[in-house]
C-alpha atoms as a PDB file:
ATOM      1  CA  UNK A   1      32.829  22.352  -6.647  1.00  0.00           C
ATOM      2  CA  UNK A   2      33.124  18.587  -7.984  1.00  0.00           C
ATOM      3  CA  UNK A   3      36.552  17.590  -9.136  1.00  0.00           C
ATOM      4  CA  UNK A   4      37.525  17.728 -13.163  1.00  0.00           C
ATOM      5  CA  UNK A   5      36.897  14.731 -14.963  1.00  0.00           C
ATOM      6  CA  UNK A   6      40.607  13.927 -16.105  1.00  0.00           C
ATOM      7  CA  UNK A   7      40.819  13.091 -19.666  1.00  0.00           C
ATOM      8  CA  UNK A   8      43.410  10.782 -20.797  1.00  0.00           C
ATOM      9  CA  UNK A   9      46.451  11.153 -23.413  1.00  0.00           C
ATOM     10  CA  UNK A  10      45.565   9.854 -26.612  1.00  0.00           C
ATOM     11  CA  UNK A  11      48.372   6.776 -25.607  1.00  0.00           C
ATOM     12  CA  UNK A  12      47.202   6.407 -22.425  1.00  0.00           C
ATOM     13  CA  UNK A  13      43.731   5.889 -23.625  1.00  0.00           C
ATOM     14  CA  UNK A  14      44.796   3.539 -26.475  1.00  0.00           C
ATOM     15  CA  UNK A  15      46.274   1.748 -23.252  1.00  0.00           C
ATOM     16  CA  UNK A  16      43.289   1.527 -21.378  1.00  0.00           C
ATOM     17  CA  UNK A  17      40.959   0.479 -24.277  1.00  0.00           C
ATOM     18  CA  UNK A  18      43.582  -2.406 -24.964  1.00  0.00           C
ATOM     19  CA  UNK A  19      43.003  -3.629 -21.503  1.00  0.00           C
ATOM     20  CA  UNK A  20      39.340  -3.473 -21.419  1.00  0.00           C
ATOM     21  CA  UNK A  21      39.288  -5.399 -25.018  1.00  0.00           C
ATOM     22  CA  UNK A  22      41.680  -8.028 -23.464  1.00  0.00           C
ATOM     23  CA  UNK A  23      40.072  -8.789 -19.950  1.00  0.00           C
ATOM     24  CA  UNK A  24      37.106  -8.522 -21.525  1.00  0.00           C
ATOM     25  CA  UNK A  25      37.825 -11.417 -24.520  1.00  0.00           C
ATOM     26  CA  UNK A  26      39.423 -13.271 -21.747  1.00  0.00           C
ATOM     27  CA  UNK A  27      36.312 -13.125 -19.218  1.00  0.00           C
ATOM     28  CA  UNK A  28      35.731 -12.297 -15.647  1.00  0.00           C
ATOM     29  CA  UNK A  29      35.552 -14.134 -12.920  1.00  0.00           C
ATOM     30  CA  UNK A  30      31.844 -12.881 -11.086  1.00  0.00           C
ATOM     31  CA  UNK A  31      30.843 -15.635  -9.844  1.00  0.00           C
ATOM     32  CA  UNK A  32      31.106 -14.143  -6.206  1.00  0.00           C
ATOM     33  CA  UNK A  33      29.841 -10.802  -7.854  1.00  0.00           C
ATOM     34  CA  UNK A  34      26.615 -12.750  -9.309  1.00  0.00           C
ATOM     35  CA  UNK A  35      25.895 -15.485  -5.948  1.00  0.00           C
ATOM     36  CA  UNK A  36      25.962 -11.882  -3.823  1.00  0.00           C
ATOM     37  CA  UNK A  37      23.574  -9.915  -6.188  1.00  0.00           C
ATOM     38  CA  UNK A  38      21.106 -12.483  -7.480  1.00  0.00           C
ATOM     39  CA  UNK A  39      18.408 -11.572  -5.613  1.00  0.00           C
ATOM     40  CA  UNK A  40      18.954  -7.442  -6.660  1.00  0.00           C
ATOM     41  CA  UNK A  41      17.773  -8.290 -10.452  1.00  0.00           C
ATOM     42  CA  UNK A  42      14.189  -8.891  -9.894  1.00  0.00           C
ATOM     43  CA  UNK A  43      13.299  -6.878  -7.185  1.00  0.00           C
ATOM     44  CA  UNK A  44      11.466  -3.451  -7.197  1.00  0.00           C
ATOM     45  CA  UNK A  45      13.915  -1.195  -8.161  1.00  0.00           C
ATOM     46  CA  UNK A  46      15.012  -3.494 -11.294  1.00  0.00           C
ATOM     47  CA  UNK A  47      11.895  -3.862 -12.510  1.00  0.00           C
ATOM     48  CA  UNK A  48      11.234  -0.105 -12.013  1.00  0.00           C
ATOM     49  CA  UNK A  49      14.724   1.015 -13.548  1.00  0.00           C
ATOM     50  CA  UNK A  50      13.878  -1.412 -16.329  1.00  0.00           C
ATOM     51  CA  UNK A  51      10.820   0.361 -17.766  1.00  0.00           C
ATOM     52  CA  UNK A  52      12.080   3.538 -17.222  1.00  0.00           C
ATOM     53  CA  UNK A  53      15.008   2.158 -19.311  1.00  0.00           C
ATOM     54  CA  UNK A  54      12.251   0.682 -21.946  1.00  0.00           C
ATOM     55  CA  UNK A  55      10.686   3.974 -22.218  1.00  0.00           C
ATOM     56  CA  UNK A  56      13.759   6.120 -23.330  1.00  0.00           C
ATOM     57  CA  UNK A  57      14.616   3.063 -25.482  1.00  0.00           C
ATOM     58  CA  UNK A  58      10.966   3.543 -27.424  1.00  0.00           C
ATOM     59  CA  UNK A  59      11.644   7.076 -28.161  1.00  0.00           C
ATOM     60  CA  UNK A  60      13.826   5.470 -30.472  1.00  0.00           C
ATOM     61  CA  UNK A  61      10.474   3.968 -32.607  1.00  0.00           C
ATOM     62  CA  UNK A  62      11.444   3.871 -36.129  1.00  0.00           C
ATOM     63  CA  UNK A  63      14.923   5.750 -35.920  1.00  0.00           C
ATOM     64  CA  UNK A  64      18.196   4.706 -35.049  1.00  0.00           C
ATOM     65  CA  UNK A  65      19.006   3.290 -31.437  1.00  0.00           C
ATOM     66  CA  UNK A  66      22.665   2.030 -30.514  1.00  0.00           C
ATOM     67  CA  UNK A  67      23.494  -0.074 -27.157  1.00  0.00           C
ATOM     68  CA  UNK A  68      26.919   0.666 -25.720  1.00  0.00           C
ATOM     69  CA  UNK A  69      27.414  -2.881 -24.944  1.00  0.00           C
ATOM     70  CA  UNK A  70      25.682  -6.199 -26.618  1.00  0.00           C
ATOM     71  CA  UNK A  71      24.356  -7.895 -23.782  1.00  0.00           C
ATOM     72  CA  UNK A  72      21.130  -6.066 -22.961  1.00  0.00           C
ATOM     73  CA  UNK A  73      18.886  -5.403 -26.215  1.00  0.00           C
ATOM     74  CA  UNK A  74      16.757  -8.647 -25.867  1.00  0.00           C
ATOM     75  CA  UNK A  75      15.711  -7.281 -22.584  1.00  0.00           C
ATOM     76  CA  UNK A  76      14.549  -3.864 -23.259  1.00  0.00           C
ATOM     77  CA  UNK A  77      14.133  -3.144 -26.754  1.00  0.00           C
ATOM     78  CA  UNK A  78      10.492  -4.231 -27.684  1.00  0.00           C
ATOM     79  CA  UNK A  79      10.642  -4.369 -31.228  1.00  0.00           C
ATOM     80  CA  UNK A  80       6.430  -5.963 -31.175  1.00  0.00           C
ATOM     81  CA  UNK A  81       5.385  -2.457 -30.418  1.00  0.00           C
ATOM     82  CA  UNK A  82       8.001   0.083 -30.676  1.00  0.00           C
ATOM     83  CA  UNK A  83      10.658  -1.075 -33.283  1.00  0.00           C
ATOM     84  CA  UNK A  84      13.652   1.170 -33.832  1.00  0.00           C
ATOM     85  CA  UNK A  85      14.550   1.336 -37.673  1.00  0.00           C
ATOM     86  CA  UNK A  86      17.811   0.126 -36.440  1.00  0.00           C
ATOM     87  CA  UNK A  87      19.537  -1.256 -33.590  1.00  0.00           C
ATOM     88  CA  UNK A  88      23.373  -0.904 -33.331  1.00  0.00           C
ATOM     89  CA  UNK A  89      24.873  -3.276 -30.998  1.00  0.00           C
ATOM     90  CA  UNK A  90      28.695  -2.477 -30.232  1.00  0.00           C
ATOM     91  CA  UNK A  91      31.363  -3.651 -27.984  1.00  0.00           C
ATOM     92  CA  UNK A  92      35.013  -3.468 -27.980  1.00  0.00           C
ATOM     93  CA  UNK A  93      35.671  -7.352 -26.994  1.00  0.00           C
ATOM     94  CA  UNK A  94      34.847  -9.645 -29.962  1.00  0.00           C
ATOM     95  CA  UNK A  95      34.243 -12.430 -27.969  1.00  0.00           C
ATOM     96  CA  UNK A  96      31.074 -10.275 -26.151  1.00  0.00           C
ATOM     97  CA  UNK A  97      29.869  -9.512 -29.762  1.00  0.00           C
ATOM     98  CA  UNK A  98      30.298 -13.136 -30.500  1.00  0.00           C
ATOM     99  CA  UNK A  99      27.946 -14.265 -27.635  1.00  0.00           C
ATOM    100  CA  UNK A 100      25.358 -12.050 -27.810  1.00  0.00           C
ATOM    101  CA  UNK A 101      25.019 -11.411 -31.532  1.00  0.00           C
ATOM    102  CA  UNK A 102      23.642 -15.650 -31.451  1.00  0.00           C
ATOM    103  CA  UNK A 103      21.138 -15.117 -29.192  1.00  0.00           C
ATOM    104  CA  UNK A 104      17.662 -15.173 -30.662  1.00  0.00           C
ATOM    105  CA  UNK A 105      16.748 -12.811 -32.742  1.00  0.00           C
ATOM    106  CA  UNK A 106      13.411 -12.360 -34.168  1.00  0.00           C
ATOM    107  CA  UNK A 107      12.794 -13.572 -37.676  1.00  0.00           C
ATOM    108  CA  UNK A 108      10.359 -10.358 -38.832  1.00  0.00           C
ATOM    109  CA  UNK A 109      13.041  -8.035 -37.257  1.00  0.00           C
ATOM    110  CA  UNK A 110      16.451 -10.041 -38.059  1.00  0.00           C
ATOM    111  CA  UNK A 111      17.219  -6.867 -40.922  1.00  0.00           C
ATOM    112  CA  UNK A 112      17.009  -4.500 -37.954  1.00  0.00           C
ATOM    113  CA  UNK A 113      20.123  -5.374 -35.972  1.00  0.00           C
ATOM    114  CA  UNK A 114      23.701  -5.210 -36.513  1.00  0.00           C
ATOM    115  CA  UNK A 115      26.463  -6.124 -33.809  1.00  0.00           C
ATOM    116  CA  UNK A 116      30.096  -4.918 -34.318  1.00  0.00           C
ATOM    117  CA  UNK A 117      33.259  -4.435 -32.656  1.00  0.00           C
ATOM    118  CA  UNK A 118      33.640  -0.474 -31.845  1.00  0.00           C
ATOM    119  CA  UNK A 119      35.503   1.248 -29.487  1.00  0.00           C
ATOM    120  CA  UNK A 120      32.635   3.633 -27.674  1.00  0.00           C
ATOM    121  CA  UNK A 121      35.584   6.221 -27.453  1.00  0.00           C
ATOM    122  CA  UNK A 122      35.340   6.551 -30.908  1.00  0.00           C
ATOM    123  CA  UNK A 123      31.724   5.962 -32.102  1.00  0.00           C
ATOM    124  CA  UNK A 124      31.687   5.159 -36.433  1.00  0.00           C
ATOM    125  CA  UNK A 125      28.541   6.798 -36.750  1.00  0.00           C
ATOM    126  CA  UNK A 126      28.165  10.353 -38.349  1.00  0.00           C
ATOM    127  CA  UNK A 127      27.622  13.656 -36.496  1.00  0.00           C
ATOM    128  CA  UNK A 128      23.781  13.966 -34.844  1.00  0.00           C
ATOM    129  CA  UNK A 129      22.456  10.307 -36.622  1.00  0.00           C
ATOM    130  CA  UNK A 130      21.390   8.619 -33.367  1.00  0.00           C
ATOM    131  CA  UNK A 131      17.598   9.112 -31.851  1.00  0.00           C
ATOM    132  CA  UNK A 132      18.837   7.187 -29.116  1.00  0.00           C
ATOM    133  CA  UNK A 133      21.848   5.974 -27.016  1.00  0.00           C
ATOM    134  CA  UNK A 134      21.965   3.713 -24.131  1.00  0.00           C
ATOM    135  CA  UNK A 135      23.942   1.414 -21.729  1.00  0.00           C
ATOM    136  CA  UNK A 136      24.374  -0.564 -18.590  1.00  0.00           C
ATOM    137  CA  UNK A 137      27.496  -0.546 -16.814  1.00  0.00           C
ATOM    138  CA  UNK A 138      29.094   0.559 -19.492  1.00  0.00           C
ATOM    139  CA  UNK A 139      30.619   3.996 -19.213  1.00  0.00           C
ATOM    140  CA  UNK A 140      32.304   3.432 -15.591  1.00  0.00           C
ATOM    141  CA  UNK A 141      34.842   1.598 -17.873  1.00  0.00           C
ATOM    142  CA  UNK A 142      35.471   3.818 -20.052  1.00  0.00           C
ATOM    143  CA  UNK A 143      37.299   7.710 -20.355  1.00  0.00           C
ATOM    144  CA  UNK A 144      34.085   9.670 -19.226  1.00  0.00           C
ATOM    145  CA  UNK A 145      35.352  12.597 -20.934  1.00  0.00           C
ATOM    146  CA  UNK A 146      35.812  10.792 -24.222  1.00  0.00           C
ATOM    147  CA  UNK A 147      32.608   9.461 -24.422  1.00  0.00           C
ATOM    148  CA  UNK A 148      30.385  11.941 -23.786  1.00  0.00           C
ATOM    149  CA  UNK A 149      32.122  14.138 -26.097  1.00  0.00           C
ATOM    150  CA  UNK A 150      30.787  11.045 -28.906  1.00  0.00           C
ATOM    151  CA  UNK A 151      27.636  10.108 -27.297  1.00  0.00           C
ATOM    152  CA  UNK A 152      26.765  13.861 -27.853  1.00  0.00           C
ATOM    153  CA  UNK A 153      28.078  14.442 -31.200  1.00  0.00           C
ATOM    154  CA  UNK A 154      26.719  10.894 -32.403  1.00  0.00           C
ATOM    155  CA  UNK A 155      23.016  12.108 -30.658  1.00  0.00           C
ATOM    156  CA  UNK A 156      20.703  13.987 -32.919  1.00  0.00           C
ATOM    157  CA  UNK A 157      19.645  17.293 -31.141  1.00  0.00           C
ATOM    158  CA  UNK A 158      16.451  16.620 -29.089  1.00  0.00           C
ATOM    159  CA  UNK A 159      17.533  13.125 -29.128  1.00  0.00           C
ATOM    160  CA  UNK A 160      17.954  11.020 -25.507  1.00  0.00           C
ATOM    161  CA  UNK A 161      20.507   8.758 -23.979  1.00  0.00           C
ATOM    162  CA  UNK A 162      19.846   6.855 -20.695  1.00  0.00           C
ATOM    163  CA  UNK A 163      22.755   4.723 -19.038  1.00  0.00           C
ATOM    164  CA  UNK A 164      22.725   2.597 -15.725  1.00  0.00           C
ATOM    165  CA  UNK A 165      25.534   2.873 -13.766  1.00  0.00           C
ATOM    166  CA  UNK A 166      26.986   1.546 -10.375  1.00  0.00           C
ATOM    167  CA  UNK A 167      27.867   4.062  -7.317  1.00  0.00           C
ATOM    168  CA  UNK A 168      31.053   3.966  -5.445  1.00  0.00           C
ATOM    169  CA  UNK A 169      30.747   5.857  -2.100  1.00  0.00           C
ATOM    170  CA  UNK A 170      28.773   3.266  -0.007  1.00  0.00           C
ATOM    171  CA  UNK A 171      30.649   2.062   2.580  1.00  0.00           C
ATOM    172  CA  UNK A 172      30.151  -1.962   2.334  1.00  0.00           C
ATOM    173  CA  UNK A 173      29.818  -1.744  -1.362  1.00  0.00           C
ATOM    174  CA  UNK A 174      33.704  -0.221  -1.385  1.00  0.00           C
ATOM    175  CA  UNK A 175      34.442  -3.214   0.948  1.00  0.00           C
ATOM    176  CA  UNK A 176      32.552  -6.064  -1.355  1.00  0.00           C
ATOM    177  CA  UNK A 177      34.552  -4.329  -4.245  1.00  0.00           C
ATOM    178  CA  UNK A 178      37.900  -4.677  -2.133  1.00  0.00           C
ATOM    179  CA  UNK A 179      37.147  -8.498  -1.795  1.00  0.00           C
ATOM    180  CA  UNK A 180      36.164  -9.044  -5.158  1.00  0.00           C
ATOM    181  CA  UNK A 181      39.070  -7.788  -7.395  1.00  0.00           C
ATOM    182  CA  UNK A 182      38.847 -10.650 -10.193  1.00  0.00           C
ATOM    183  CA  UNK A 183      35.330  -9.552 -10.911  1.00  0.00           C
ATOM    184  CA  UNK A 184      36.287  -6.556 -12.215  1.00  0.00           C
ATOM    185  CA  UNK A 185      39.151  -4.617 -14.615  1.00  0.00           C
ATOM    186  CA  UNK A 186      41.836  -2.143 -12.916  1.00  0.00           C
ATOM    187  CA  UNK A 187      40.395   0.687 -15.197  1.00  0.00           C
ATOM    188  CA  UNK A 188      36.621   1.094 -14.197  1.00  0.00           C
ATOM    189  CA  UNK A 189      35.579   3.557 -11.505  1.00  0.00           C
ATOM    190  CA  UNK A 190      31.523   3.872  -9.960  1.00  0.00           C
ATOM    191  CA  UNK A 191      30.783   7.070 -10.337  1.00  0.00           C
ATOM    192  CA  UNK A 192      30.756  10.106  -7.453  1.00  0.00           C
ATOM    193  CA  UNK A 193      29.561  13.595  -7.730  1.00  0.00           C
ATOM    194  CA  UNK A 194      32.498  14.292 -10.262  1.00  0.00           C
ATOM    195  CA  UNK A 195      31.056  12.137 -12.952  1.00  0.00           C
ATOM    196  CA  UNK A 196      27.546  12.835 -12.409  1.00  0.00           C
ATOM    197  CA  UNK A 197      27.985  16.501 -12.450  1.00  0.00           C
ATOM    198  CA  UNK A 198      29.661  16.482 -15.890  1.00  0.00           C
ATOM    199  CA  UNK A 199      26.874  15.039 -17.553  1.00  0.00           C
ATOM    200  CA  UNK A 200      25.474  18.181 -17.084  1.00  0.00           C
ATOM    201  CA  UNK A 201      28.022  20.213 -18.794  1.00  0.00           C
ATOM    202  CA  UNK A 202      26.286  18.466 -22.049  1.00  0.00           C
ATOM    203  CA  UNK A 203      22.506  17.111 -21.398  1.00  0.00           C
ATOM    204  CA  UNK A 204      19.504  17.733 -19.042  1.00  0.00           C
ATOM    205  CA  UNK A 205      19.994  15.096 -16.825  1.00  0.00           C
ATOM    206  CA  UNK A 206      17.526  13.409 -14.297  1.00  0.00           C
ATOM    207  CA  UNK A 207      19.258  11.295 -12.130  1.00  0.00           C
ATOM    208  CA  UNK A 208      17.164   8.324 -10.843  1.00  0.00           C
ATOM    209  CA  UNK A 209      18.720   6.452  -7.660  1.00  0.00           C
ATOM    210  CA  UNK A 210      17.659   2.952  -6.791  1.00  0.00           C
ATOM    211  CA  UNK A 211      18.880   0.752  -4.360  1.00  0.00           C
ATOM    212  CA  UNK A 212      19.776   1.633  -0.607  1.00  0.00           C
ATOM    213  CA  UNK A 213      17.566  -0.325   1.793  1.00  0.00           C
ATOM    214  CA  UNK A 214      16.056  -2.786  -0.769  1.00  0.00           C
ATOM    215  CA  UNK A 215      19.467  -4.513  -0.812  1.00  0.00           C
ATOM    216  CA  UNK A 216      19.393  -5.757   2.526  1.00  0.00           C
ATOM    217  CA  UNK A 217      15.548  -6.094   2.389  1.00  0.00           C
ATOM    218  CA  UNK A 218      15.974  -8.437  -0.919  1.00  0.00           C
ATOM    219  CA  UNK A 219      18.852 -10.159   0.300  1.00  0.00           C
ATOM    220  CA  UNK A 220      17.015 -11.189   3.414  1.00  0.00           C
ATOM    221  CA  UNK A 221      13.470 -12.006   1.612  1.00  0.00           C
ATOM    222  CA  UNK A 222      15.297 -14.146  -1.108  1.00  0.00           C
ATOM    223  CA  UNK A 223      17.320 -16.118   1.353  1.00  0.00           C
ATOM    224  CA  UNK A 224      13.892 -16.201   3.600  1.00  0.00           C
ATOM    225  CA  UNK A 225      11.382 -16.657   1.255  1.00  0.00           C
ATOM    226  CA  UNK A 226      12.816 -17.589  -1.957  1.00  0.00           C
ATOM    227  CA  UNK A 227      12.015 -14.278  -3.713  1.00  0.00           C
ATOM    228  CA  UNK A 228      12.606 -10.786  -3.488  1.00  0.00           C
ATOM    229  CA  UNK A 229       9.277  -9.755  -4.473  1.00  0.00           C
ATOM    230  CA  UNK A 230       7.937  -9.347  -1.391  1.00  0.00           C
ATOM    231  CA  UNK A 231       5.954  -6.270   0.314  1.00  0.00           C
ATOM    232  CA  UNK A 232       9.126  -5.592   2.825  1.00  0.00           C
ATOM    233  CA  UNK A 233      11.119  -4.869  -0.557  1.00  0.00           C
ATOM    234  CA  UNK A 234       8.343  -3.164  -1.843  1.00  0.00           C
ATOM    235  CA  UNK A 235       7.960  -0.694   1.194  1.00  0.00           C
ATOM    236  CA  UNK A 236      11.839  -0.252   1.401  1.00  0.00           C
ATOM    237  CA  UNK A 237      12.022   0.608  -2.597  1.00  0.00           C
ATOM    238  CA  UNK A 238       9.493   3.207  -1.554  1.00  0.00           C
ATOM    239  CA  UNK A 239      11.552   4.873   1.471  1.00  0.00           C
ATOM    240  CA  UNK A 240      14.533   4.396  -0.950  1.00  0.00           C
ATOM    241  CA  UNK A 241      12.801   6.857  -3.136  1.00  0.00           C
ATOM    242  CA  UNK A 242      12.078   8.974  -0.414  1.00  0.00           C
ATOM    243  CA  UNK A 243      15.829   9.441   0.463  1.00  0.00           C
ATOM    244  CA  UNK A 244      17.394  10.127  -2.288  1.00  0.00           C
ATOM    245  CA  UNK A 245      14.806  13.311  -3.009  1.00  0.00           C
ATOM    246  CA  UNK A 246      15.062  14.684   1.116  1.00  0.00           C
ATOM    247  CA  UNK A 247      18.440  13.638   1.819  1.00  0.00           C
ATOM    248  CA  UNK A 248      20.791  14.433  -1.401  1.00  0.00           C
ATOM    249  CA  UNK A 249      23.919  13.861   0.995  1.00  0.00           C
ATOM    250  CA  UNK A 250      23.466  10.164   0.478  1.00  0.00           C
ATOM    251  CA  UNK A 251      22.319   9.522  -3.181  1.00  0.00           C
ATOM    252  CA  UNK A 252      25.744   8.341  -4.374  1.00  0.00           C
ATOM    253  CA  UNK A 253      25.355   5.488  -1.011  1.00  0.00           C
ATOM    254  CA  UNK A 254      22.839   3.973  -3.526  1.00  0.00           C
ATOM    255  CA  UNK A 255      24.023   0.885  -5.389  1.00  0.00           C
ATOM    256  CA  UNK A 256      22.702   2.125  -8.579  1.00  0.00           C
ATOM    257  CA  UNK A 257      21.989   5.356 -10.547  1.00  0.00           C
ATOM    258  CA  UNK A 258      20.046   5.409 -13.622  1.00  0.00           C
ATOM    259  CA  UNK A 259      21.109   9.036 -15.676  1.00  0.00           C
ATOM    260  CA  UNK A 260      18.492   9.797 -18.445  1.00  0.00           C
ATOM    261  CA  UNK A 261      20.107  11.973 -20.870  1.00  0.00           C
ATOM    262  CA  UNK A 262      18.203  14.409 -23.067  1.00  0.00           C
ATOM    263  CA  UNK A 263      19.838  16.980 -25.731  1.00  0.00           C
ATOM    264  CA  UNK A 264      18.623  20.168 -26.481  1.00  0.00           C
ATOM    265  CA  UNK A 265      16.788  20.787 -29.597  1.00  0.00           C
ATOM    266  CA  UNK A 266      18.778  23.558 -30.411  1.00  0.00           C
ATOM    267  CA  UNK A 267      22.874  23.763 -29.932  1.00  0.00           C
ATOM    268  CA  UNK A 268      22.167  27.193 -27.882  1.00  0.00           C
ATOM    269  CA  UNK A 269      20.457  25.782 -25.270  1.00  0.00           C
ATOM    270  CA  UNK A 270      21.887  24.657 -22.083  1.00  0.00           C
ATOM    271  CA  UNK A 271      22.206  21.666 -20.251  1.00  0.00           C
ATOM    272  CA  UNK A 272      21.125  21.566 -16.815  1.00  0.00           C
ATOM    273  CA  UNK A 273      20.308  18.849 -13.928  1.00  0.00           C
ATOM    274  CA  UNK A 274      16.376  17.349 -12.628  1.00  0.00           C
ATOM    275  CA  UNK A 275      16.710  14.664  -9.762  1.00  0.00           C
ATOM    276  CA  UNK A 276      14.235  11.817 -10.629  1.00  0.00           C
END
């Protein structure tokens, strides 16, 4: 049996949030973090998690989609050809809604977008209004508990949610998050079978795992060759894939998981799990 999710004290939570705010406002130090994984954001398995990302995100054509987090809707919300009514950018550190909100923004779909400074424990959007939720790295700093409780009460009922989240049982990623302290707040925890099991206790879930092998094979082919587009990261995406469907004992050694969320239509039906 997974362990409970702990869920925090209403003042230990207020604590935690006023952390996050603060370290985030201040900034991180990732350079380390970013020199290590700048090969990992073009490679197969981004560009893969990516459109699977873009795909949920379209569901949300002409309704209302919110980002947990302002740093990613440029990248994967195509408003040319599947424009959400409205897009709801929210972050708890003003300073992240500052720098986001001012990057470009198209003209025909400037009335479509609104950024603000929201604690995603606490969601100000009414009950079932949102055909869409989504996030990266995002909810490994936050009160798990908490927010799936909103995201599901702020989700309309057949609506989807799809979040991309790090892993914490691999071995040298534990180490290179050891080394790298600065690069990261004393509150947020990759997720384990725990976290990805309660997910379940709400949504369908299909877990998609990306990751494993590629990292070394796009480290080596970016340092090598400049690029990590290369057929060796190609054919190690695809034995990636291959793992984490034969050998479930080491899905949560990936680097990344990608959850897509879906709620039932009805409030009677039940949640349940789908490895993608």
């Amino acid at each position: 049996m997974p362990d409970p999710i702990k869920t925090l004290t209403d003042e230990q939570l207020a604590a935690r949030v006023k952390r996050e705010q603060e370290l985030h406002d201040h900034g991180l130090d990732r350079r380390v973090i970013e020199r290590l994984t700048r090969f990992l954001k073009n490679d197969t398995a981004s560009q893969a998690r990516d459109a699977l990302v873009r795909e949920v995100i379209a569901r949300g054509q002409h309704g209302i989609v919110v980002e947990l987090g302002t740093k990613t809707w440029q990248h994967l919300v195509n408003f040319e050809h599947t424009p959400p009514r409205q897009l709801i950018c929210m972050n708890i550190a003003l300073a992240e809604v500052q720098r986001h909100s001012h990057r470009a923004i198209p003209p025909a779909h400037a009335h479509r977008i609104a950024f603000t400074v929201m604690d995603a424990h606490q969601i100000a959007l009414p009950d079932q209004s949102a055909d869409v939720i989504y996030g990266i790295a995002i909810l490994h700093h936050l009160d798990l508990a908490a927010s799936i409780r909103e995201i599901d009460r702020v989700l309309k009922p057949g609506g989807s949610a799809v979040f991309v989240e790090p892993l914490r049982d691999n071995p040298l990623l534990k180490l290179i998050r050891a080394v790298t302290p600065q690069a990261r707040t004393p509150d947020e925890l990759p997720f384990s079978h725990p976290e990805l099991a309660h997910f379940a206790e709400y949504f369908h879930v299909e877990y998609h795992y990306s990751q494993l092998l590629s990292v070394p094979a796009a480290v080596l082919s970016g340092l090598l060759l400049g690029s990590s587009d290369t057929p060796l990261v190609r054919a190690t995406h695809r034995l990636d894939q291959a793992t984490a469907a034969h050998l479930p004992a080491l899905q949560t050694w990936f680097r990344i998981v990608t959850l897509v969320l879906h709620k039932p239509p009805s409030p009677n039906a039940k949640g349940g799990a789908a490895d993608g």
